[in-house]
N, C-alpha and C. Protein backbone atom coordinates (compact mmCIF):
# COMPACT_ATOMS: atom_id res chain seq x y z
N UNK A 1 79.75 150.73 179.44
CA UNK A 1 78.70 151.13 178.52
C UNK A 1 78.09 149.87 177.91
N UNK A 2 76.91 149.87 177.81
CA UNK A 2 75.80 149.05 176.77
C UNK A 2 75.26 149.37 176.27
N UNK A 3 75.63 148.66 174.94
CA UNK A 3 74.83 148.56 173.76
C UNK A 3 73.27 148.42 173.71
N UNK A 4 72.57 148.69 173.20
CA UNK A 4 71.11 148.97 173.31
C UNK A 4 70.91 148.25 172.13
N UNK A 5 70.94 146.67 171.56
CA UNK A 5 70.65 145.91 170.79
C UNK A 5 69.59 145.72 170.05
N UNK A 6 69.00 145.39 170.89
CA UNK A 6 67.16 145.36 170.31
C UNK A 6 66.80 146.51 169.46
N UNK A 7 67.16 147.62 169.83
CA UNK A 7 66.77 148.65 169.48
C UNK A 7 67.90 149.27 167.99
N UNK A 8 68.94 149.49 168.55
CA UNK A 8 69.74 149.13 167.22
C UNK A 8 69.35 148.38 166.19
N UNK A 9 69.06 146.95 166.13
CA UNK A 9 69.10 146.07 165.27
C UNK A 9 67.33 146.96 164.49
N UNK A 10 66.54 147.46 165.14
CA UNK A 10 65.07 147.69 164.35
C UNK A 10 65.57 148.96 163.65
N UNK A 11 66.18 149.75 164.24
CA UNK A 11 66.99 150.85 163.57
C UNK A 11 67.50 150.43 162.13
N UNK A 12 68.53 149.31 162.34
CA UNK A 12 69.37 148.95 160.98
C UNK A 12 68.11 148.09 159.73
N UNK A 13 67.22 147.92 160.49
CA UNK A 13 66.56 146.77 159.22
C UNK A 13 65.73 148.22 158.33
N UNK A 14 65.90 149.54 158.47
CA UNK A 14 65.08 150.35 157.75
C UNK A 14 63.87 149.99 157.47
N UNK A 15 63.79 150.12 156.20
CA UNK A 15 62.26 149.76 155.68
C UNK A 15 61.32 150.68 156.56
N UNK A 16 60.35 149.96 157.40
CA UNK A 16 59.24 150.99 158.16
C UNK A 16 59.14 150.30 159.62
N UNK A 17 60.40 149.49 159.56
CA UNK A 17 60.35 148.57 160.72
C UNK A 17 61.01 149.88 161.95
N UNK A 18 61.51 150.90 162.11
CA UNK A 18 62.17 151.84 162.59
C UNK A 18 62.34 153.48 162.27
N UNK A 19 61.98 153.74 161.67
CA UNK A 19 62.40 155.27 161.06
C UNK A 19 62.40 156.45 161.51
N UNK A 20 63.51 157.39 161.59
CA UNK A 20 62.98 158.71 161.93
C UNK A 20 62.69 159.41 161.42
N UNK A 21 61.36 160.50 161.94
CA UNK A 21 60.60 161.19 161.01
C UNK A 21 60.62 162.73 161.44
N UNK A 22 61.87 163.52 161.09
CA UNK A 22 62.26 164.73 161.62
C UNK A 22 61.18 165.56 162.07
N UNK A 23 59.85 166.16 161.03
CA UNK A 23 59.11 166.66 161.13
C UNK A 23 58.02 166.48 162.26
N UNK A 24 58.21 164.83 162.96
CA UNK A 24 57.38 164.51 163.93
C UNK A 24 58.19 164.39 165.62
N UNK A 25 59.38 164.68 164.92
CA UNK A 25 60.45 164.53 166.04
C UNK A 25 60.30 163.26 166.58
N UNK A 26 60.19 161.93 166.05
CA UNK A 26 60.06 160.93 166.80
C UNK A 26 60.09 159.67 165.49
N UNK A 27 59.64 158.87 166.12
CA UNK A 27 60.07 157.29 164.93
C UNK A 27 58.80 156.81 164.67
N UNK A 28 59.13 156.62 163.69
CA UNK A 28 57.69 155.53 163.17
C UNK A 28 57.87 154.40 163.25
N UNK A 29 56.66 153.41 163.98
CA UNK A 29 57.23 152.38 164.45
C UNK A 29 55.91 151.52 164.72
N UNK A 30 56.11 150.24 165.07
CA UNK A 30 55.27 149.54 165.39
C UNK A 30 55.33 149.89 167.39
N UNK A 31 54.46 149.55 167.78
CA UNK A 31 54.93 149.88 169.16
C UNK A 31 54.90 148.91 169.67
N UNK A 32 54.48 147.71 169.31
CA UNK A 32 54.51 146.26 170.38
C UNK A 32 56.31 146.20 170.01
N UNK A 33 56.64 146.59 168.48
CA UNK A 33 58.11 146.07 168.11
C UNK A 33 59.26 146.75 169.08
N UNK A 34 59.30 148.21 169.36
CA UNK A 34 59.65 149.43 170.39
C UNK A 34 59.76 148.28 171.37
N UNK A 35 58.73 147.98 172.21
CA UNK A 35 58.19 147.75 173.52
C UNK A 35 59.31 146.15 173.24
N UNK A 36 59.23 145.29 172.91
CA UNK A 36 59.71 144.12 172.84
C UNK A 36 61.51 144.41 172.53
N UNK A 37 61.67 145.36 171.77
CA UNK A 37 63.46 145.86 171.47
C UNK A 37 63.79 146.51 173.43
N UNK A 38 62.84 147.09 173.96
CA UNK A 38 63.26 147.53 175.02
C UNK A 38 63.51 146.51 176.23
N UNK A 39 62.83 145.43 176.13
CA UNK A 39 62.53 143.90 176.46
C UNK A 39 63.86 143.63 176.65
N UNK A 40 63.99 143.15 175.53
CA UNK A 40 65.78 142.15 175.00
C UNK A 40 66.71 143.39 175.49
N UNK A 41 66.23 144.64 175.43
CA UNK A 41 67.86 145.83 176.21
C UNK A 41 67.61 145.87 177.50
N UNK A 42 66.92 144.93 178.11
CA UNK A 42 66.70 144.13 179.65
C UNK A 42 65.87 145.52 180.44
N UNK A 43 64.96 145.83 180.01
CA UNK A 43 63.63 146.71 180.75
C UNK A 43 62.31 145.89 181.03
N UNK A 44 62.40 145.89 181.99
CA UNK A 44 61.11 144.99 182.54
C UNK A 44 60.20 146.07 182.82
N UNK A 45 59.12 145.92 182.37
CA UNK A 45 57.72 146.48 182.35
C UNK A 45 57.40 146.42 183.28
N UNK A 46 57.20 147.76 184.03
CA UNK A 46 56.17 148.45 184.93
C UNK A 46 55.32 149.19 184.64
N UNK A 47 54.64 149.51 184.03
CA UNK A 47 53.72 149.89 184.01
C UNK A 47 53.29 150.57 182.26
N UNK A 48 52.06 150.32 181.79
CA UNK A 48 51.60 150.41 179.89
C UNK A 48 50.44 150.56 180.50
N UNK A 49 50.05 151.61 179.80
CA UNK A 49 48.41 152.49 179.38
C UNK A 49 48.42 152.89 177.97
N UNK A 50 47.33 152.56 177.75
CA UNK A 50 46.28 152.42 175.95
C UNK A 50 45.15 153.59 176.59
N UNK A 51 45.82 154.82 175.47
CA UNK A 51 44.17 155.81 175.05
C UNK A 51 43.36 155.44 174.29
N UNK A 52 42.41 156.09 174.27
CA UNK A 52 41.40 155.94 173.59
C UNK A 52 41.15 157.08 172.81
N UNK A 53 40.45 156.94 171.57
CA UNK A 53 39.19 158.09 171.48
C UNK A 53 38.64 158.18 171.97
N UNK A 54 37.95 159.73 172.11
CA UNK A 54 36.45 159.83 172.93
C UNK A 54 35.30 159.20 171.61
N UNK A 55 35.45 159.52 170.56
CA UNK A 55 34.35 159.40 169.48
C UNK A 55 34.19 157.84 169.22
N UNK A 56 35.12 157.42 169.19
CA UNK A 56 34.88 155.76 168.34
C UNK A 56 35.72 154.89 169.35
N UNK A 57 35.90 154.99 170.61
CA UNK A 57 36.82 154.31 171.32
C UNK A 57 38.00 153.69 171.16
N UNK A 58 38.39 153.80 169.83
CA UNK A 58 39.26 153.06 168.99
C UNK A 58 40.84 153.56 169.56
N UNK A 59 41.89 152.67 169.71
CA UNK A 59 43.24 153.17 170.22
C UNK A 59 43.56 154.39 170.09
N UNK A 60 43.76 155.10 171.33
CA UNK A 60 44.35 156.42 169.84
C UNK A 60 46.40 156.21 170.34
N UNK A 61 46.55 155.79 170.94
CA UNK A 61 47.91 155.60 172.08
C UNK A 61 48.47 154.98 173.11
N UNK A 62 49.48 154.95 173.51
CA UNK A 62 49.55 154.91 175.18
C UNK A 62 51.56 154.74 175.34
N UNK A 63 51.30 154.74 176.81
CA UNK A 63 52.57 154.88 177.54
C UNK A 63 53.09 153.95 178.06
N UNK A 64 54.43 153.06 178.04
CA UNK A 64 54.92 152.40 178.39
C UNK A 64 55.90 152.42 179.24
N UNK A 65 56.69 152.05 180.53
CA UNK A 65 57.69 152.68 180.88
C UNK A 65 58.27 150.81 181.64
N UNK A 66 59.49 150.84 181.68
CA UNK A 66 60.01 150.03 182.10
C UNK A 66 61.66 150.07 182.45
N UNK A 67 62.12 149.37 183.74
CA UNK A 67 63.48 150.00 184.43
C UNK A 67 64.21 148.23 184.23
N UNK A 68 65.36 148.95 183.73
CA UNK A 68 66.58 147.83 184.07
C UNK A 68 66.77 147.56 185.84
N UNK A 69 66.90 146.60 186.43
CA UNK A 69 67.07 146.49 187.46
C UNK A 69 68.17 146.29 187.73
N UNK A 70 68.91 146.10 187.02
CA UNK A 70 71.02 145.64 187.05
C UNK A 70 71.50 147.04 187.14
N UNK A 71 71.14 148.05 186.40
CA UNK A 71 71.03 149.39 186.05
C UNK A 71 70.58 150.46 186.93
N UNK A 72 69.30 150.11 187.38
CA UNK A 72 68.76 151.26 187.33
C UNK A 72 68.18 152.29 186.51
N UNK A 73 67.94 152.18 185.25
CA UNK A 73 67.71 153.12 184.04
C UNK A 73 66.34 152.42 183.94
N UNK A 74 65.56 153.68 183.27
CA UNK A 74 64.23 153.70 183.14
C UNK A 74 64.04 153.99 181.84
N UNK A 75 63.14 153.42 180.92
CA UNK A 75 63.37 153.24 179.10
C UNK A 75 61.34 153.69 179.53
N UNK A 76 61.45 154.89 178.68
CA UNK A 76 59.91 155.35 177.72
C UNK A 76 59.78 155.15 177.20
N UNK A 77 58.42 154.61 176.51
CA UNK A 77 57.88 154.93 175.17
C UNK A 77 56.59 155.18 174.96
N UNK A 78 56.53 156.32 174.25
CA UNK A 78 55.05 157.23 174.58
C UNK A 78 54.34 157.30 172.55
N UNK A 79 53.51 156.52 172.36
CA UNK A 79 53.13 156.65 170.89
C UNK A 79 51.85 156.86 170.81
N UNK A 80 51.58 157.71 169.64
CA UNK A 80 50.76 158.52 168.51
C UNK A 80 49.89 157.60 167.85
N UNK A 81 48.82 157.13 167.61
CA UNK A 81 48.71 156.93 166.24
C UNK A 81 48.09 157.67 165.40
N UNK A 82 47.96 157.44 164.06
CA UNK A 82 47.60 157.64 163.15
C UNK A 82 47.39 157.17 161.82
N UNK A 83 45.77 157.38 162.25
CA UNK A 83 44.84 156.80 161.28
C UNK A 83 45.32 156.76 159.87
N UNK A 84 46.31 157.43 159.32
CA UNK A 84 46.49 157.48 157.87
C UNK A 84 47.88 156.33 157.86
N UNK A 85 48.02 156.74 158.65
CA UNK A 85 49.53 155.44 159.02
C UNK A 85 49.19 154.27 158.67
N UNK A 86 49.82 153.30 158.96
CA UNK A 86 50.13 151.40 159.01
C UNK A 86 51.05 152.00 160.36
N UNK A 87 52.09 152.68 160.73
CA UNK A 87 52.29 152.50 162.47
C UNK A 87 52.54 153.64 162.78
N UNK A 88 52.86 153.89 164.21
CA UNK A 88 52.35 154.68 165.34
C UNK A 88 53.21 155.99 165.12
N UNK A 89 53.62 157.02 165.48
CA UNK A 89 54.95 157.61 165.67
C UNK A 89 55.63 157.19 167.11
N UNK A 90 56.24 156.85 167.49
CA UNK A 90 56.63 156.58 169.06
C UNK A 90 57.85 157.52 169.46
N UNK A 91 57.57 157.88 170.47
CA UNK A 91 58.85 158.89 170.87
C UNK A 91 59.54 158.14 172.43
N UNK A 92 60.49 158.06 172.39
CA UNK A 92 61.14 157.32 173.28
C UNK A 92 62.38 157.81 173.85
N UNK A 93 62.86 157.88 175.25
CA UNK A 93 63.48 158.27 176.25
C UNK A 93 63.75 157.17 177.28
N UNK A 94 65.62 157.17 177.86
CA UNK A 94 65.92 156.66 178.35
C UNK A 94 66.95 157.87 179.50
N UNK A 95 66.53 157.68 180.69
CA UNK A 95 66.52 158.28 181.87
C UNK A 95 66.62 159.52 181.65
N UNK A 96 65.46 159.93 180.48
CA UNK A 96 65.11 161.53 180.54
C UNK A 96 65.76 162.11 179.17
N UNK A 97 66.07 161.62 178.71
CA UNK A 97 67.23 161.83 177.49
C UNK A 97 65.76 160.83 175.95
N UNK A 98 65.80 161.63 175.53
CA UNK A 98 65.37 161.51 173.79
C UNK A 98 65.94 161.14 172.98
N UNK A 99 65.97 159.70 172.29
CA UNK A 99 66.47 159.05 171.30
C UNK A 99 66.01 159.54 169.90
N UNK A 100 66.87 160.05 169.39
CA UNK A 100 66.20 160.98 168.11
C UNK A 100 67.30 159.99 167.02
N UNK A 101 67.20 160.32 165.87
CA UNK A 101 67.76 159.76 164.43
C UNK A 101 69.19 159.57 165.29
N UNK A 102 69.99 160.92 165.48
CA UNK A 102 71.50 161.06 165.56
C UNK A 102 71.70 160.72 167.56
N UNK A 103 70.94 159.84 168.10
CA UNK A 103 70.77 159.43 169.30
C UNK A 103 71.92 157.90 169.07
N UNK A 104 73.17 157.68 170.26
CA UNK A 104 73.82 156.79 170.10
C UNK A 104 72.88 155.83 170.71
N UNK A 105 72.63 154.66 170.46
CA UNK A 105 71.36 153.87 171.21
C UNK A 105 72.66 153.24 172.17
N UNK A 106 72.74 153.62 173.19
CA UNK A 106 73.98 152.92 174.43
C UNK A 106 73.24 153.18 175.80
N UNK A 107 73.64 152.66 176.53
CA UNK A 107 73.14 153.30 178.10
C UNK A 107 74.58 153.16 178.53
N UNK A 108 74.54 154.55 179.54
CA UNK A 108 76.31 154.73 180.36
C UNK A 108 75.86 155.41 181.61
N UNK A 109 75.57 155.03 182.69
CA UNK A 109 75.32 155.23 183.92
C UNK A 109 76.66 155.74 184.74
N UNK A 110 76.60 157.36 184.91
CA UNK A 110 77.37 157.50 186.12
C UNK A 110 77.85 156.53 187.41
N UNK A 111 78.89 156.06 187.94
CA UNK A 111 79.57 155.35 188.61
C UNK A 111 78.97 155.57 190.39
C-alpha cells in the first residue's frame, strides 16, 4: 500500500487549501494545487481540458486525468467553478473510487 502524500499533506493544512464540502459532495480546492498533489503521488498527466462559458468565455472547468505507470492506477480530477468562490469544488477519483472527507487517501492495487 501507498500513501497518497501530496494529497494528504493539502488535506492536513485545512484552512481553504483542501476542504470537504458535504453538501457539494466534493472539495474545495484550488485545482492547479489537486493537479500538482496528484503529480508528487507519481500521476503523470495524460490528458486536461478547460470549459468554458458559452456567455463570457470565461473558465467555467475542466478534466484532468493522469496514470501511475509503476502502478497502473489512474487519478481524476473533474472541477466546478464558482463565481462566488476564491476556488473550484473539485471532485476526484482514483481507479473509479471517490475520495470523499472519510476517503483513506492510499492506493492498494490487487496483486
Amino acid at each position: 500500500m501507498r500513501q497518497m502524500t501530496g494529497l494528504n499533506e493539502l488535506r492536513e493544512q485545512g484552512r481553504m487549501t483542501m476542504t470537504w464540502i458535504e453538501q457539494e459532495h466534493g472539495w474545495v480546492a484550488a485545482p492547479e494545487e489537486i493537479l500538482k498533489a496528484l503529480s508528487k503521488d507519481g500521476f503523470e498527466e495524460c490528458k486536461r481540458e478547460m470549459t468554458t462559458s458559452r456567455r463570457d468565455r470565461r473558465p467555467a472547468g475542466g478534466v484532468w486525468q493522469g496514470v501511475d505507470t509503476r502502478t497502473g492506477s489512474v487519478a481524476s480530477a473533474i472541477w466546478v467553478d464558482r463565481p462566488a468562490w476564491d476556488e473550484a469544488v473539485v471532485f476526484i477519483a482514483i481507479d473509479g473510487e471517490s475520495l470523499g472527507d472519510c476517503s483513506v487517501l492510499s492506493l492498494e492495487r490487487d496483486p
